[in-house]
N, C-alpha and C. Protein backbone atom coordinates (compact mmCIF):
# COMPACT_ATOMS: atom_id res chain seq x y z
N UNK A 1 20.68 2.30 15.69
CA UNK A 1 19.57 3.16 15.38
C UNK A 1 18.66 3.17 16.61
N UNK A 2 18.78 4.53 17.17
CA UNK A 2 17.40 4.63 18.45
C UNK A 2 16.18 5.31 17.77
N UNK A 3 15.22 4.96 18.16
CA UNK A 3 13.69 5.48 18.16
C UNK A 3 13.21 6.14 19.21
N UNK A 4 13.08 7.19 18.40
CA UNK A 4 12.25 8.12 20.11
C UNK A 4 10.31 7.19 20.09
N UNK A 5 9.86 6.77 19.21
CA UNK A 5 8.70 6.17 19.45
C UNK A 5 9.29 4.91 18.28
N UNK A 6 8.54 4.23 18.38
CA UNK A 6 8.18 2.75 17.67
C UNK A 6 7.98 3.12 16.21
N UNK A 7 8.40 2.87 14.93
CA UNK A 7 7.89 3.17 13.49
C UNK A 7 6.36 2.16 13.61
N UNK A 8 5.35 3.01 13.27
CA UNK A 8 4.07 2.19 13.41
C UNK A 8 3.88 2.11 11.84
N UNK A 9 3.97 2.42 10.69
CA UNK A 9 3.41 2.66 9.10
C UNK A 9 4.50 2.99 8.50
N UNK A 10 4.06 2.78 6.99
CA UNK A 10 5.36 2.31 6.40
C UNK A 10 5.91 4.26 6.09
N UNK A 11 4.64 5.57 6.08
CA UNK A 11 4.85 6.97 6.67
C UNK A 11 6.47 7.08 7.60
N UNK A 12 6.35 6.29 8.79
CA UNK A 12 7.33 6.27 9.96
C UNK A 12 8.31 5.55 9.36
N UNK A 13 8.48 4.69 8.39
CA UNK A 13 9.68 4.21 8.70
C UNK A 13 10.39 4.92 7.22
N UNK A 14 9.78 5.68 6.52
CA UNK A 14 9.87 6.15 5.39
C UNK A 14 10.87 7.60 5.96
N UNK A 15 10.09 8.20 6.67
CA UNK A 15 10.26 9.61 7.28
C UNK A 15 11.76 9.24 8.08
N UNK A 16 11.70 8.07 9.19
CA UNK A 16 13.31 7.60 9.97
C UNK A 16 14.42 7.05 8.71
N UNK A 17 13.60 6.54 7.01
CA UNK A 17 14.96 6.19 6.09
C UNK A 17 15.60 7.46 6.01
N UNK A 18 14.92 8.40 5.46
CA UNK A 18 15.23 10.01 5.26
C UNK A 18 16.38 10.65 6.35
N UNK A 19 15.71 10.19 7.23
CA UNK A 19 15.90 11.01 8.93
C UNK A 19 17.62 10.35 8.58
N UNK A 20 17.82 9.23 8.31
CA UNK A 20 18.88 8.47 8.61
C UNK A 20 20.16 8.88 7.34
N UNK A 21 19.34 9.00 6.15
CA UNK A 21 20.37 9.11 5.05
C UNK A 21 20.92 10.48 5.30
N UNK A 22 19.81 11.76 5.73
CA UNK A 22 20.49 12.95 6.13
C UNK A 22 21.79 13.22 7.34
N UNK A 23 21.32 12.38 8.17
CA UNK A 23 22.57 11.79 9.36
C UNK A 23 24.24 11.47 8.56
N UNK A 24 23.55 10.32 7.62
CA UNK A 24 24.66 10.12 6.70
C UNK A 24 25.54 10.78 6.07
N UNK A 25 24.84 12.00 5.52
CA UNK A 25 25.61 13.01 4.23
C UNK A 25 26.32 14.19 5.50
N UNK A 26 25.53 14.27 6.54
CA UNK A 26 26.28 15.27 7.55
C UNK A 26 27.69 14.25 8.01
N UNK A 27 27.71 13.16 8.22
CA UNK A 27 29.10 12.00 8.84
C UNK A 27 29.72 12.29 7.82
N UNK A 28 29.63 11.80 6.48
CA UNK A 28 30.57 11.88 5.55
C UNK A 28 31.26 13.21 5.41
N UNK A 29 30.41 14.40 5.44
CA UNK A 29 30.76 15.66 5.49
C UNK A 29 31.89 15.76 6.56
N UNK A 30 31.62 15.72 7.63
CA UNK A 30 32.78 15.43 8.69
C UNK A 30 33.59 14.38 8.83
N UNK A 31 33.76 13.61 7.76
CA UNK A 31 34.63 12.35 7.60
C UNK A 31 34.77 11.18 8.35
N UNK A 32 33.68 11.43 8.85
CA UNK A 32 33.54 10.20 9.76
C UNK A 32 32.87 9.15 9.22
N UNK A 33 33.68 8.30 8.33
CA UNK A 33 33.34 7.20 7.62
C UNK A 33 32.72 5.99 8.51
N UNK A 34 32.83 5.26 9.93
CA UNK A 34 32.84 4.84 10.14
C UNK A 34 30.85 4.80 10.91
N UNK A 35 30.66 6.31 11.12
CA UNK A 35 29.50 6.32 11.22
C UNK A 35 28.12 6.76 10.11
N UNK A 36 29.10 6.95 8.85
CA UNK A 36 28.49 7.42 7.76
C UNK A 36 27.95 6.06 7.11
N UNK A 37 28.66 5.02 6.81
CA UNK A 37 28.68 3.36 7.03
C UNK A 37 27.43 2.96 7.39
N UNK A 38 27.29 3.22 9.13
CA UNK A 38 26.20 2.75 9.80
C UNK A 38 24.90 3.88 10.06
N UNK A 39 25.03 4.98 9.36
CA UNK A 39 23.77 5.57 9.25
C UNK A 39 23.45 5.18 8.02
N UNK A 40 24.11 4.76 6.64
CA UNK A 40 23.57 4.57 5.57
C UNK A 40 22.92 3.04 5.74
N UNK A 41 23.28 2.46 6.83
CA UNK A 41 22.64 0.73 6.40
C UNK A 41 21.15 0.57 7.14
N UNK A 42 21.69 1.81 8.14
CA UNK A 42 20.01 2.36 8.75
C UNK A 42 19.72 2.77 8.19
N UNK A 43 19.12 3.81 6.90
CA UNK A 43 18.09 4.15 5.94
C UNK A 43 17.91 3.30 5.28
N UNK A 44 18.66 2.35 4.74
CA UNK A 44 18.57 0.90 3.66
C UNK A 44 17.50 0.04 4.70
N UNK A 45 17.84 0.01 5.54
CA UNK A 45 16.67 -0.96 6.80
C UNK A 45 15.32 -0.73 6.56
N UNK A 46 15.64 0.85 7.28
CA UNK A 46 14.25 1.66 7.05
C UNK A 46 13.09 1.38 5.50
N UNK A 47 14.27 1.76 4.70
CA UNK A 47 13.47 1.78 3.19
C UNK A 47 12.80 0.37 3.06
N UNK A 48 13.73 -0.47 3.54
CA UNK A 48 12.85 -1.49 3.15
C UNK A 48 11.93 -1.77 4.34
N UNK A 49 11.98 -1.54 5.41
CA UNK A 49 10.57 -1.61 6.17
C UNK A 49 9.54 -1.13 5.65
N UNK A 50 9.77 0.20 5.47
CA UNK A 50 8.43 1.06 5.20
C UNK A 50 8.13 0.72 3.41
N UNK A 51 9.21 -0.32 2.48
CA UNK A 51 7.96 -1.21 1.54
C UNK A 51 7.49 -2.29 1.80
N UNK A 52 7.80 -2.73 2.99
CA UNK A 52 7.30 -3.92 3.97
C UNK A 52 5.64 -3.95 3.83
N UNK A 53 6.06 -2.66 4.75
CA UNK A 53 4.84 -2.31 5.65
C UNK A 53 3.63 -1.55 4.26
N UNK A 54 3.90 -0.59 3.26
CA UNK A 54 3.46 -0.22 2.49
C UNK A 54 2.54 -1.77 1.77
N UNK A 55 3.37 -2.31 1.75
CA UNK A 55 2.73 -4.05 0.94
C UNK A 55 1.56 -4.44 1.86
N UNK A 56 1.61 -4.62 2.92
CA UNK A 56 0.73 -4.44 3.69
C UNK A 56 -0.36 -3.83 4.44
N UNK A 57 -0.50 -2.76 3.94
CA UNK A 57 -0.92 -1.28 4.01
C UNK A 57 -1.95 -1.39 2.52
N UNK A 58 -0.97 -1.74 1.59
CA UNK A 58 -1.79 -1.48 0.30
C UNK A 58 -1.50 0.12 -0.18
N UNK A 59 -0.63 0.35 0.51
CA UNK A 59 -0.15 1.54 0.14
C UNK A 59 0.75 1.78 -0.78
N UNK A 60 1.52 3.23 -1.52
CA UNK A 60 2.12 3.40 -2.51
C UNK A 60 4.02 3.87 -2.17
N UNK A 61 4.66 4.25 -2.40
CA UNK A 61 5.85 4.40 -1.77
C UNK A 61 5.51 6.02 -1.44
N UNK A 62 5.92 6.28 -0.15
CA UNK A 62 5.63 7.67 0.27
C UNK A 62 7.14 8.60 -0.82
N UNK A 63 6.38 9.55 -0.78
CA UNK A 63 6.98 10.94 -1.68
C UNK A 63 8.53 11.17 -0.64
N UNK A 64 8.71 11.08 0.48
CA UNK A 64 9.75 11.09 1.07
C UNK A 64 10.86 10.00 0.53
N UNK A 65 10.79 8.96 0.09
CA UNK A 65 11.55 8.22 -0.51
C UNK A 65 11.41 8.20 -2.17
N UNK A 66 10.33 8.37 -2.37
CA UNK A 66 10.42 8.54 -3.83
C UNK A 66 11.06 9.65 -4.62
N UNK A 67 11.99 10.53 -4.12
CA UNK A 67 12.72 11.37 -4.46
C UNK A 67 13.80 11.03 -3.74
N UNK A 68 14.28 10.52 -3.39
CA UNK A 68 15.43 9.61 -3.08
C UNK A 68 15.97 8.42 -3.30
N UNK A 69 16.94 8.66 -5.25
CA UNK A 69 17.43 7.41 -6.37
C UNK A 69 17.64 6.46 -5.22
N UNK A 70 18.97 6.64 -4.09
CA UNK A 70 19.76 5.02 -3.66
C UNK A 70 18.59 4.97 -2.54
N UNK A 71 17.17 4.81 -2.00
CA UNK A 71 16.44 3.98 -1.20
C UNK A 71 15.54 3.74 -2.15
N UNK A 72 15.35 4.15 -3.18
CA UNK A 72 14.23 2.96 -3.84
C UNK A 72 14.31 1.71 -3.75
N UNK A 73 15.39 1.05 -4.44
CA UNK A 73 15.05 -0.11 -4.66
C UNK A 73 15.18 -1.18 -3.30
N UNK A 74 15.84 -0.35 -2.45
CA UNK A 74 15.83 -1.01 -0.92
C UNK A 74 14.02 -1.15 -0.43
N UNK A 75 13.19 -0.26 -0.92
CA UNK A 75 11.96 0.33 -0.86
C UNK A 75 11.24 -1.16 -1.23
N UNK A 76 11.75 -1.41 -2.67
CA UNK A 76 10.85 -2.13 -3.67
C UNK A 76 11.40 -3.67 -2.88
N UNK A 77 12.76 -3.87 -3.12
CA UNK A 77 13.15 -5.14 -2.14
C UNK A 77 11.90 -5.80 -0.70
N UNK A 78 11.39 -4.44 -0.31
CA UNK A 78 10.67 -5.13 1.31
C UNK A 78 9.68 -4.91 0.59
N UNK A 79 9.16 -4.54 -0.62
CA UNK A 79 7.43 -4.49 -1.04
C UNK A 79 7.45 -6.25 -1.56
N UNK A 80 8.96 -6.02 -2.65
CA UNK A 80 8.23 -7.62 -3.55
C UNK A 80 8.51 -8.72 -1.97
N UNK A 81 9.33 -8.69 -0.97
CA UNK A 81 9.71 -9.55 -0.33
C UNK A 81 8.20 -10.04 0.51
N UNK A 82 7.49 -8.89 1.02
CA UNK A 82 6.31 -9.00 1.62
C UNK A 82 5.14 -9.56 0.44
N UNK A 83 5.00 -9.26 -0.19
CA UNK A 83 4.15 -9.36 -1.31
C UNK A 83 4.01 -11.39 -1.91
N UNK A 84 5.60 -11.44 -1.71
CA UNK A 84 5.87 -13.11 -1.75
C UNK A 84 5.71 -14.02 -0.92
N UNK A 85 4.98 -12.85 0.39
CA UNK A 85 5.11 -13.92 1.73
C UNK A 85 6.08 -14.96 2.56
N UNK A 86 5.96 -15.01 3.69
CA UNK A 86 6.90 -15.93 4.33
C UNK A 86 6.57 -16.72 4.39
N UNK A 87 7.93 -17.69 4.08
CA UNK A 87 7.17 -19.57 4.42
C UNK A 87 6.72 -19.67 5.98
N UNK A 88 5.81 -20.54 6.33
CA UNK A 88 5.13 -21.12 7.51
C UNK A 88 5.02 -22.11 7.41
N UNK A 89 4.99 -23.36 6.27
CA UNK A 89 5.33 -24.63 6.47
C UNK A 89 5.60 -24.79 5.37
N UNK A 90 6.74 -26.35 5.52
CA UNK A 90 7.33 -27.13 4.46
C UNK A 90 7.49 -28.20 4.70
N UNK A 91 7.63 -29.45 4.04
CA UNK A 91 7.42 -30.80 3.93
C UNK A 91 8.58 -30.93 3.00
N UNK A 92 8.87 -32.37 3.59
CA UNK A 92 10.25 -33.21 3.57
C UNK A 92 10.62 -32.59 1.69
N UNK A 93 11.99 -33.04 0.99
CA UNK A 93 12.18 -33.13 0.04
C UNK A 93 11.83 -35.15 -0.57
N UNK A 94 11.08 -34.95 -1.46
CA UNK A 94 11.01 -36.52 -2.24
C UNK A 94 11.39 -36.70 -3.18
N UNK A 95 11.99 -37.66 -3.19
CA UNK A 95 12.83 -37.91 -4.98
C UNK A 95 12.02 -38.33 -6.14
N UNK A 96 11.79 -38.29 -7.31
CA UNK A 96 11.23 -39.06 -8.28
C UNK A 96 11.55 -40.55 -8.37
N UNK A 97 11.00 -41.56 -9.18
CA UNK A 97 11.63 -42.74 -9.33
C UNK A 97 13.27 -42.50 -9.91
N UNK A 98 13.44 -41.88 -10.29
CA UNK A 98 15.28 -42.19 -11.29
C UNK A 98 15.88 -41.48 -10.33
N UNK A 99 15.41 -40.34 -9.55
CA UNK A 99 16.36 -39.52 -8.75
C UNK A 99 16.80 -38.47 -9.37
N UNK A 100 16.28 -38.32 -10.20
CA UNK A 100 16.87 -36.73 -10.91
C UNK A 100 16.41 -35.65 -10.42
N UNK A 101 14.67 -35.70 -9.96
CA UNK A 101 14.63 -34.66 -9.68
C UNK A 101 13.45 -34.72 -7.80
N UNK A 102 13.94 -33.72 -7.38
CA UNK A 102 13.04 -33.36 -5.82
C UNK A 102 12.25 -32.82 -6.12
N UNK A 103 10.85 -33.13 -5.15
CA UNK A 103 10.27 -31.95 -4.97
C UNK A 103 9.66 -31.55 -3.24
N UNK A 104 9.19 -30.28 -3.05
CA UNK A 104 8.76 -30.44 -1.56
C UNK A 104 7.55 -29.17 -1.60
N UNK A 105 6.52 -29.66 -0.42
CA UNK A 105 5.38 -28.91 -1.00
C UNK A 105 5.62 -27.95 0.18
N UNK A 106 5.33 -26.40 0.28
CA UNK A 106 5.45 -25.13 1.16
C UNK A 106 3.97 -24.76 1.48
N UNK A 107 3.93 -23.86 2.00
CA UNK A 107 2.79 -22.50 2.15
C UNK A 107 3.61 -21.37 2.76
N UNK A 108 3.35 -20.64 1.99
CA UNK A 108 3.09 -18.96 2.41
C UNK A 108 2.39 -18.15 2.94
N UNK A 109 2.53 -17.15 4.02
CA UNK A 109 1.43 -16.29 4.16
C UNK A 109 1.71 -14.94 3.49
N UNK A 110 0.24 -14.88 3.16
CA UNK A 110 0.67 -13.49 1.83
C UNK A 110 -0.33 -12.61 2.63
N UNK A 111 -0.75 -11.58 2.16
CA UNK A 111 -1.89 -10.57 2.70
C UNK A 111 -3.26 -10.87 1.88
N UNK A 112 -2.89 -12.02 1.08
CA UNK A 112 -4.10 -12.36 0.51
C UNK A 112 -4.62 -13.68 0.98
N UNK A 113 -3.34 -14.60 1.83
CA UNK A 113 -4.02 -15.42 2.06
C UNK A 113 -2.77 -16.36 2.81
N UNK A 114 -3.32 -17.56 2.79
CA UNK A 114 -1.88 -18.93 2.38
C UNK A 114 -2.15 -19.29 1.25
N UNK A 115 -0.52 -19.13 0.98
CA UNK A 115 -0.35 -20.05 -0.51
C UNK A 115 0.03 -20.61 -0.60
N UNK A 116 -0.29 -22.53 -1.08
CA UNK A 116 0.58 -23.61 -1.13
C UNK A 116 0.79 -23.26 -2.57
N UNK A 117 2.35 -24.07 -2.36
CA UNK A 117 3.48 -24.01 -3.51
C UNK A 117 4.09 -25.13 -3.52
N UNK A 118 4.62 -25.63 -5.14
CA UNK A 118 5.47 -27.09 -4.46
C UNK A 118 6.96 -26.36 -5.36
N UNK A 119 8.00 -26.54 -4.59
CA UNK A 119 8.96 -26.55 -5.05
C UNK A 119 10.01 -27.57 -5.75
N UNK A 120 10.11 -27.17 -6.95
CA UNK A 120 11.04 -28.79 -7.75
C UNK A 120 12.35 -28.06 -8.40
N UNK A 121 13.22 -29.33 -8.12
CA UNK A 121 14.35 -28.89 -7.87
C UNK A 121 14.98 -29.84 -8.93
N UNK A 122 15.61 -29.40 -10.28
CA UNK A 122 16.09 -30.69 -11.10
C UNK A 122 17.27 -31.03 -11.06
N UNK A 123 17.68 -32.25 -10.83
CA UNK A 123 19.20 -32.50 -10.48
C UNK A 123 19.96 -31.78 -9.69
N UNK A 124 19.38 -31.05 -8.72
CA UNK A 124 19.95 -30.76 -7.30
C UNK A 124 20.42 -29.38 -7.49
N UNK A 125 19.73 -28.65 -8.54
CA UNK A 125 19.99 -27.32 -9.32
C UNK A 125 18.73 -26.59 -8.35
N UNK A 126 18.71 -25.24 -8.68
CA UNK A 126 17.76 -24.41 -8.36
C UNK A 126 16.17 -24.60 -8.59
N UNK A 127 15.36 -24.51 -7.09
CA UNK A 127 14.28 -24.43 -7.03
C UNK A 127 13.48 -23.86 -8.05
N UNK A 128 12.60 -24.68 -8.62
CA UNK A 128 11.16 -23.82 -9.31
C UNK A 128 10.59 -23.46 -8.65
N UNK A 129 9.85 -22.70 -7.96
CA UNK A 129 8.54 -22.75 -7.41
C UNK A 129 7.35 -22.72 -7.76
N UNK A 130 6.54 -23.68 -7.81
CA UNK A 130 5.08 -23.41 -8.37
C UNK A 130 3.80 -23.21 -7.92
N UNK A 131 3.51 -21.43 -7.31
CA UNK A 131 2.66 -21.68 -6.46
C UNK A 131 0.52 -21.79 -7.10
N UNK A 132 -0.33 -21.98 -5.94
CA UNK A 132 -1.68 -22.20 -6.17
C UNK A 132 -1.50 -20.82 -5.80
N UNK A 133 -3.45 -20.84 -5.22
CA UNK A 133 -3.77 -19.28 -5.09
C UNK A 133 -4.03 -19.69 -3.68
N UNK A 134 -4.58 -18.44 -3.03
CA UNK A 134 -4.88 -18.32 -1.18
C UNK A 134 -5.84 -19.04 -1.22
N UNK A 135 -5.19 -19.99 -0.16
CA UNK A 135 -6.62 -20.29 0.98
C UNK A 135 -6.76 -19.94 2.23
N UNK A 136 -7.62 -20.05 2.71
CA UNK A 136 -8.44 -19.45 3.71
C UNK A 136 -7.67 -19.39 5.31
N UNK A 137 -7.11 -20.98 5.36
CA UNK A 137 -6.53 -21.45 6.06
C UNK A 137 -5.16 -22.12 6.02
N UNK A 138 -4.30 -22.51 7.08
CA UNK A 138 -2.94 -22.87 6.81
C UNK A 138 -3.54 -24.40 6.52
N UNK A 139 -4.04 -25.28 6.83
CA UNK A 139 -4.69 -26.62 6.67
C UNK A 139 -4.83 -26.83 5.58
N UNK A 140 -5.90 -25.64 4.92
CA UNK A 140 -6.16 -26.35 3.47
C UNK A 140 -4.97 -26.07 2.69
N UNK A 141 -4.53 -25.00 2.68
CA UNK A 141 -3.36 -24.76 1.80
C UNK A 141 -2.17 -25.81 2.08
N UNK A 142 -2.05 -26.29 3.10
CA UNK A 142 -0.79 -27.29 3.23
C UNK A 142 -1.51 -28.73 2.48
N UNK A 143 -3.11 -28.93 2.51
CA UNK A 143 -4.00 -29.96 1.84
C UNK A 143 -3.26 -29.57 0.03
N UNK A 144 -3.61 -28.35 -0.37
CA UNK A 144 -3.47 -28.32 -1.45
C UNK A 144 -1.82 -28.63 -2.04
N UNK A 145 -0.81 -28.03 -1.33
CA UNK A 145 0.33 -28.28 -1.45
C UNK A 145 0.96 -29.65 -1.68
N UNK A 146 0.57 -30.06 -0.83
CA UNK A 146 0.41 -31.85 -0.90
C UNK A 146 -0.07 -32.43 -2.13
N UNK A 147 -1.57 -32.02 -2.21
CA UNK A 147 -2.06 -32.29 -3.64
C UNK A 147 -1.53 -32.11 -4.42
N UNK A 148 -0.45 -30.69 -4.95
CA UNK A 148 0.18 -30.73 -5.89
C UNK A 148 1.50 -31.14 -6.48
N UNK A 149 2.24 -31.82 -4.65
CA UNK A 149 3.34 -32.43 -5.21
C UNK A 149 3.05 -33.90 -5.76
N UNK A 150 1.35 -34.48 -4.99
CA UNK A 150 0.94 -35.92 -5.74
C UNK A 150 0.74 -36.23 -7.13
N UNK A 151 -0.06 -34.58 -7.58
CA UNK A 151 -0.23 -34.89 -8.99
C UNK A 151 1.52 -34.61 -9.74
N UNK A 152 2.16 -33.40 -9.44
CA UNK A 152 3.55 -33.31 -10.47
C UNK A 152 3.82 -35.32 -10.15
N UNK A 153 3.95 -35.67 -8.73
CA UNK A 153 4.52 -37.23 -9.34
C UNK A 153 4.38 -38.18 -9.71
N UNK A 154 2.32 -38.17 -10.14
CA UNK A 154 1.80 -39.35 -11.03
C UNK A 154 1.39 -38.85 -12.11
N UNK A 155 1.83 -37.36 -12.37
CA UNK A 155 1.90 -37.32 -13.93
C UNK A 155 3.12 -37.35 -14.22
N UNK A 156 4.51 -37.68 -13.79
CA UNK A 156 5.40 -37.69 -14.10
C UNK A 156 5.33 -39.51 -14.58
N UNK A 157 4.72 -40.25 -13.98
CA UNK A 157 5.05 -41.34 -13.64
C UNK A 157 4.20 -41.99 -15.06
N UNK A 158 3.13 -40.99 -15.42
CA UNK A 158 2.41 -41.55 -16.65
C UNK A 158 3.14 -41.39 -17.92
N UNK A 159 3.75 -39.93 -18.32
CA UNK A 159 4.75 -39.76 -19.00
C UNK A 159 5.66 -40.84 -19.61
């Protein structure tokens, strides 16, 4: 995928999913599967940039994709993905006393904030995650994260 300019808003990358799926239906038309393939995984990119960027924006899904069924949910994929934030720190996994279960405390950056989260993991099965709300800073939120894997393991321990 070339860019004649940079996608700056989730507008641009909405307008290049479009730009790309139409590329697509003309390849297939001419049977050229092999580039019909790779123009369709470029609008899937796109769609989900521009709900990336929309999450961030605070914006709504532009009308260019919202009349287009197969990039929605590629759309909604980069809204909830942004919306959940990326991890920026994590701390070791610790066992309980018996060993059944881990836990390890995270932060996220969201557009609302950092969010510490502690993740517990029972018998080596799939993560819970349990997150707080934003703080201000990556410090306190990694403070709070901490805090909350101390309390899950001395209220486990009172139990």
């Amino acid at each position: 995928m070339k860019f004649d300019r940079t996608p700056v808003d989730s507008f641009d990358f909405a307008l290049e999913a479009r730009a790309q799926l139409a590329l697509f239906r003309i390849a297939v038309t001419a049977g050229n599967e092999d580039k019909a393939e790779q123009y369709l995984w470029d609008a899937e990119i796109c769609a989900r940039a521009s709900g990336a960027r929309a999450c961030l924006e605070g914006a709504d899904m532009s009308l260019l994709l919202a009349g287009e069924p197969s990039l929605i949910p590629h759309w909604d994929d980069g809204f909830e993905a942004e919306e959940r934030g990326r991890v920026v720190w994590f701390g070791e996994w610790l066992n309980d006393m018996d060993g059944l279960n881990e836990t390890r405390p995270s932060v996220s950056l969201t557009r609302d904030g950092y969010v510490p989260a502690l993740e517990v993991s029972h018998r080596g099965g799939d993560c819970e995650p349990n997150a707080g709300h934003p703080r201000a800073t990556l410090q306190e939120a990694i403070g709070a994260a901490k805090e909350m894997e101390s309390r899950w393991h001395f209220d486990e321990c009172i139990d």
